[in-house]
N, C-alpha and C. Protein backbone atom coordinates (compact mmCIF):
# COMPACT_ATOMS: atom_id res chain seq x y z
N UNK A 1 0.82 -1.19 0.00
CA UNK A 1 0.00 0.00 0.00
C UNK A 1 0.87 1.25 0.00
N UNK A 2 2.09 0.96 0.66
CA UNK A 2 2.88 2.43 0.77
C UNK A 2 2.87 3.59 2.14
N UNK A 3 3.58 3.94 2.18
CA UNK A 3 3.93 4.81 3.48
C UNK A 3 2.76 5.70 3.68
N UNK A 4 2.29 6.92 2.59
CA UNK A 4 1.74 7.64 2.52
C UNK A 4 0.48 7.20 2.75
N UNK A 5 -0.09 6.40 1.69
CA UNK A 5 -1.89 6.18 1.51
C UNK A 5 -1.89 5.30 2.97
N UNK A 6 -0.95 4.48 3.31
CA UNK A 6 -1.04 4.35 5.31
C UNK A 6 -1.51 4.93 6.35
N UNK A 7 -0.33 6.20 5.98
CA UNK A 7 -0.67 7.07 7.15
C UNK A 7 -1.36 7.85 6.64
N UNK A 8 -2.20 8.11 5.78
CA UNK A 8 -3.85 9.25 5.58
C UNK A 8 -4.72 8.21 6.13
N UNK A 9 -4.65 6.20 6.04
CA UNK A 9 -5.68 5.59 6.39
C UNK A 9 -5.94 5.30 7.70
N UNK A 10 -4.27 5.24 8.60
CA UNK A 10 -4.09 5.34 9.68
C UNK A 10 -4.87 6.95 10.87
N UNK A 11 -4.78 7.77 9.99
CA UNK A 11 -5.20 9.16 10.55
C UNK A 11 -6.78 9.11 10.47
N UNK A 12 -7.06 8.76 9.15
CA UNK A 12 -8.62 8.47 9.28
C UNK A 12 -9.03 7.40 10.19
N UNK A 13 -8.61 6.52 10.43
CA UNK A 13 -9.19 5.39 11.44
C UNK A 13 -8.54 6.14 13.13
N UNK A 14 -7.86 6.62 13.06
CA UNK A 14 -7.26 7.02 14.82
C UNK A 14 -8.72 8.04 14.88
N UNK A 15 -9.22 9.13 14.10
CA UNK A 15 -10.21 10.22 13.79
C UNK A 15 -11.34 9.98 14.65
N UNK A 16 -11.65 8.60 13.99
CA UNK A 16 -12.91 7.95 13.66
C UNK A 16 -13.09 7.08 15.34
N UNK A 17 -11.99 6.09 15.48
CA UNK A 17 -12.22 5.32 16.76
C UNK A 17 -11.72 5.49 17.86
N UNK A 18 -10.38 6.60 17.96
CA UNK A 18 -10.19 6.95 18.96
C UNK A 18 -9.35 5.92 19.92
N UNK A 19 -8.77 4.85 19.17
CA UNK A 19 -7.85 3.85 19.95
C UNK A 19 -6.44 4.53 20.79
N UNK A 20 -6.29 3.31 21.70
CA UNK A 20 -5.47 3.83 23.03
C UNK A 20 -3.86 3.65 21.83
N UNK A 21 -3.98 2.77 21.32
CA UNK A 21 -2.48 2.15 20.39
C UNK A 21 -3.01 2.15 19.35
N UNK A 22 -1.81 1.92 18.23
CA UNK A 22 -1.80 1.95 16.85
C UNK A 22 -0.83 0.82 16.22
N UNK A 23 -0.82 0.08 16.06
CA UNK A 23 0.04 -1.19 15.14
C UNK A 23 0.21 -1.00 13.69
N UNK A 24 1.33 -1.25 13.33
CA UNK A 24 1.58 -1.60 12.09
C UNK A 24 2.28 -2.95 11.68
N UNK A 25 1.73 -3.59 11.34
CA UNK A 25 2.63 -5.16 11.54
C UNK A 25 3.26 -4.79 10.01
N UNK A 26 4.33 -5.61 10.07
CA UNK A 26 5.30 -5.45 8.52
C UNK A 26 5.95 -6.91 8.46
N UNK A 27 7.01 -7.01 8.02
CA UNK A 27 7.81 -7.85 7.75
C UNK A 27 8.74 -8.11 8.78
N UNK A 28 8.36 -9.50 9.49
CA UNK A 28 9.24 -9.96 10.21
C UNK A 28 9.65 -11.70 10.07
N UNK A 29 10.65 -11.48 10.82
CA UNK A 29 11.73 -12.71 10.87
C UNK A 29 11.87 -13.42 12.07
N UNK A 30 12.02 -14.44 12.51
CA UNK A 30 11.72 -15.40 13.68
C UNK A 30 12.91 -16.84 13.53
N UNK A 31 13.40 -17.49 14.63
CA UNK A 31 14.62 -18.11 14.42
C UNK A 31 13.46 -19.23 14.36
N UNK A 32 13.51 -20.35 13.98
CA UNK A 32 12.14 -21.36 12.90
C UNK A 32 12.13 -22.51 14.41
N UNK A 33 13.16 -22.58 15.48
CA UNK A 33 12.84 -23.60 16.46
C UNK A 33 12.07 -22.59 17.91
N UNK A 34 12.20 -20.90 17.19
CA UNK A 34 11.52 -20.26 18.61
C UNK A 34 10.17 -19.79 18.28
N UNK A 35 9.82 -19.66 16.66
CA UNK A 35 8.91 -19.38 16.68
C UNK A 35 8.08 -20.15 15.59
N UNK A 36 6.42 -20.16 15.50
CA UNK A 36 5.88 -21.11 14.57
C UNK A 36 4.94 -19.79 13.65
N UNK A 37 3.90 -20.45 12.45
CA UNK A 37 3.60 -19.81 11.71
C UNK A 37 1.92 -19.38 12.82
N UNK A 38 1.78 -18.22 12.56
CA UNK A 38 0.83 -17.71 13.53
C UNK A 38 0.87 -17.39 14.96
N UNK A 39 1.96 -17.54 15.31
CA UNK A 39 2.54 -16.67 16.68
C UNK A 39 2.76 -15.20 16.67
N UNK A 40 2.26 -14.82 17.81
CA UNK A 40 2.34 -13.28 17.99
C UNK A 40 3.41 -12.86 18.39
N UNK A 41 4.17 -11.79 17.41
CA UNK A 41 5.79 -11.97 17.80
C UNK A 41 5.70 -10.08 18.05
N UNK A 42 6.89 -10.01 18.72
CA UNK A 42 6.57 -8.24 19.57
C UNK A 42 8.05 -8.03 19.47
N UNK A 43 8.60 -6.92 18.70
CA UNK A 43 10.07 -6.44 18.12
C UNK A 43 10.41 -5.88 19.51
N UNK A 44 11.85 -5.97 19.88
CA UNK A 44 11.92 -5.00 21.00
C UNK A 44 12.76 -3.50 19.84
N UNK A 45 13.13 -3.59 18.62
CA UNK A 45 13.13 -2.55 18.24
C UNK A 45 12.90 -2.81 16.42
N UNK A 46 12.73 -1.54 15.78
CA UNK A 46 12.22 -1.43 14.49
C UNK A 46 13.26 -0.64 13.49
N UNK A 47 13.05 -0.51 12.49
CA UNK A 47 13.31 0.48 11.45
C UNK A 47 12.67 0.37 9.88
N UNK A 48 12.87 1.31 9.16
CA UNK A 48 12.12 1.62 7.98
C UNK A 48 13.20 0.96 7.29
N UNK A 49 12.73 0.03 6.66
CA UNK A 49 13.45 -0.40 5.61
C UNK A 49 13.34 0.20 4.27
N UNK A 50 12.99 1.32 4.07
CA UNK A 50 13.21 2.31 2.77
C UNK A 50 14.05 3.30 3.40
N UNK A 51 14.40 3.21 4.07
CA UNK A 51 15.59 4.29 4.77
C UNK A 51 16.63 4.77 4.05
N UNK A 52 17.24 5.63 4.20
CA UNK A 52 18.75 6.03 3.64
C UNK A 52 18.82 6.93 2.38
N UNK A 53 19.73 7.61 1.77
CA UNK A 53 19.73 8.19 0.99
C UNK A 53 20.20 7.67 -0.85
N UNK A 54 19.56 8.54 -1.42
CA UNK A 54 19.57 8.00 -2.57
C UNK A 54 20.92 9.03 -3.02
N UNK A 55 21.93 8.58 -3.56
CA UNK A 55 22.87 9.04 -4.52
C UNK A 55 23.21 8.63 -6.19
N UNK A 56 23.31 9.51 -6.72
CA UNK A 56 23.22 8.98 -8.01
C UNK A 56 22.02 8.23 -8.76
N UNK A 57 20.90 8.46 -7.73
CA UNK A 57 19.91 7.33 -8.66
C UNK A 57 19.96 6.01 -7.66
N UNK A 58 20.96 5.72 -6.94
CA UNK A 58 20.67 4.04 -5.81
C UNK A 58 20.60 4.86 -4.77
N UNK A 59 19.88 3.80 -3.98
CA UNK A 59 19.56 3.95 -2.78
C UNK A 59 20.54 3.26 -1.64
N UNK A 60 21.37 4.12 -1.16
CA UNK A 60 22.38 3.59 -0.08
C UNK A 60 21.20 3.60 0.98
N UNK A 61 21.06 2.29 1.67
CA UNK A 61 20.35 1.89 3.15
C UNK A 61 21.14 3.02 4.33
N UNK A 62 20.09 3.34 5.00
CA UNK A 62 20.66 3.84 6.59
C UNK A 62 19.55 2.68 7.85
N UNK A 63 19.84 1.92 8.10
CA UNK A 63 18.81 1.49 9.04
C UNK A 63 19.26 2.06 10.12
N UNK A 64 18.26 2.96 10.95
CA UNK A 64 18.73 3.51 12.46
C UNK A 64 17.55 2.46 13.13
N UNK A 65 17.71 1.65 13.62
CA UNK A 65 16.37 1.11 14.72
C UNK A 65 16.35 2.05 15.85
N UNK A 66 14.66 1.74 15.83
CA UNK A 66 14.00 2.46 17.54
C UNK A 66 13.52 1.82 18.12
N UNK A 67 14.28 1.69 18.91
CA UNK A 67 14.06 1.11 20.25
C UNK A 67 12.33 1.11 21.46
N UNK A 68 11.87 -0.19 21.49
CA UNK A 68 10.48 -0.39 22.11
C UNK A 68 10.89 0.02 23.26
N UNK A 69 9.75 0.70 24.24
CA UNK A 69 9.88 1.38 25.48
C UNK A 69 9.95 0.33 26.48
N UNK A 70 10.52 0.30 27.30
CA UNK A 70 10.74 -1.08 28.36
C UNK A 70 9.78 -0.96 28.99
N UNK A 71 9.21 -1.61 29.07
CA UNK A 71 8.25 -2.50 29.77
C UNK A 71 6.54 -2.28 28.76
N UNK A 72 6.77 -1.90 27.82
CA UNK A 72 5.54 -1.55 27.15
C UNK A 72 5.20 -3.09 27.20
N UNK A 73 5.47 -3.75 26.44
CA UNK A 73 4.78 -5.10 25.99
C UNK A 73 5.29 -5.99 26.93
N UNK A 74 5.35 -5.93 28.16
CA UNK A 74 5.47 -6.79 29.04
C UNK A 74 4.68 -7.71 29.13
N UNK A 75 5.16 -9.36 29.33
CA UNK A 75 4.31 -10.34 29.21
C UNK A 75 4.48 -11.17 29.50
């Protein structure tokens, strides 16, 4: 869907229902003996994988991860 048409659909739904949190699930990775298919898995940190700057026409990666707040998803 893309970053943008996201966050206008994300802004319209926060508008509308007024939720305490906001999720974005994306693309993740799991070591295959800790985790199975349909487990609820919780990053302790993230980054944009379209990150970084473009020179010349390529896109050199910057991944900075951010860091989940300690104790948010305590469980």
């Amino acid at each position: 869907m893309g970053m943008v048409p996201a966050a206008i659909l994300a802004t319209k739904a926060v508008h509308v229902c007024a939720p305490l949190y906001v999720a974005m699930t994306g693309v993740c990775a799991g070591v295959a003996k800790d985790v199975n298919i349909g487990d609820i898995v919780i990053a302790d940190s993230i980054f944009d994988y379209g990150s970084g700057k473009l020179i010349r026409g390529k896109l050199h990666p910057d991944y900075l991860p951010s860091r989940l707040r300690p104790g948010f998803a305590a469980c």
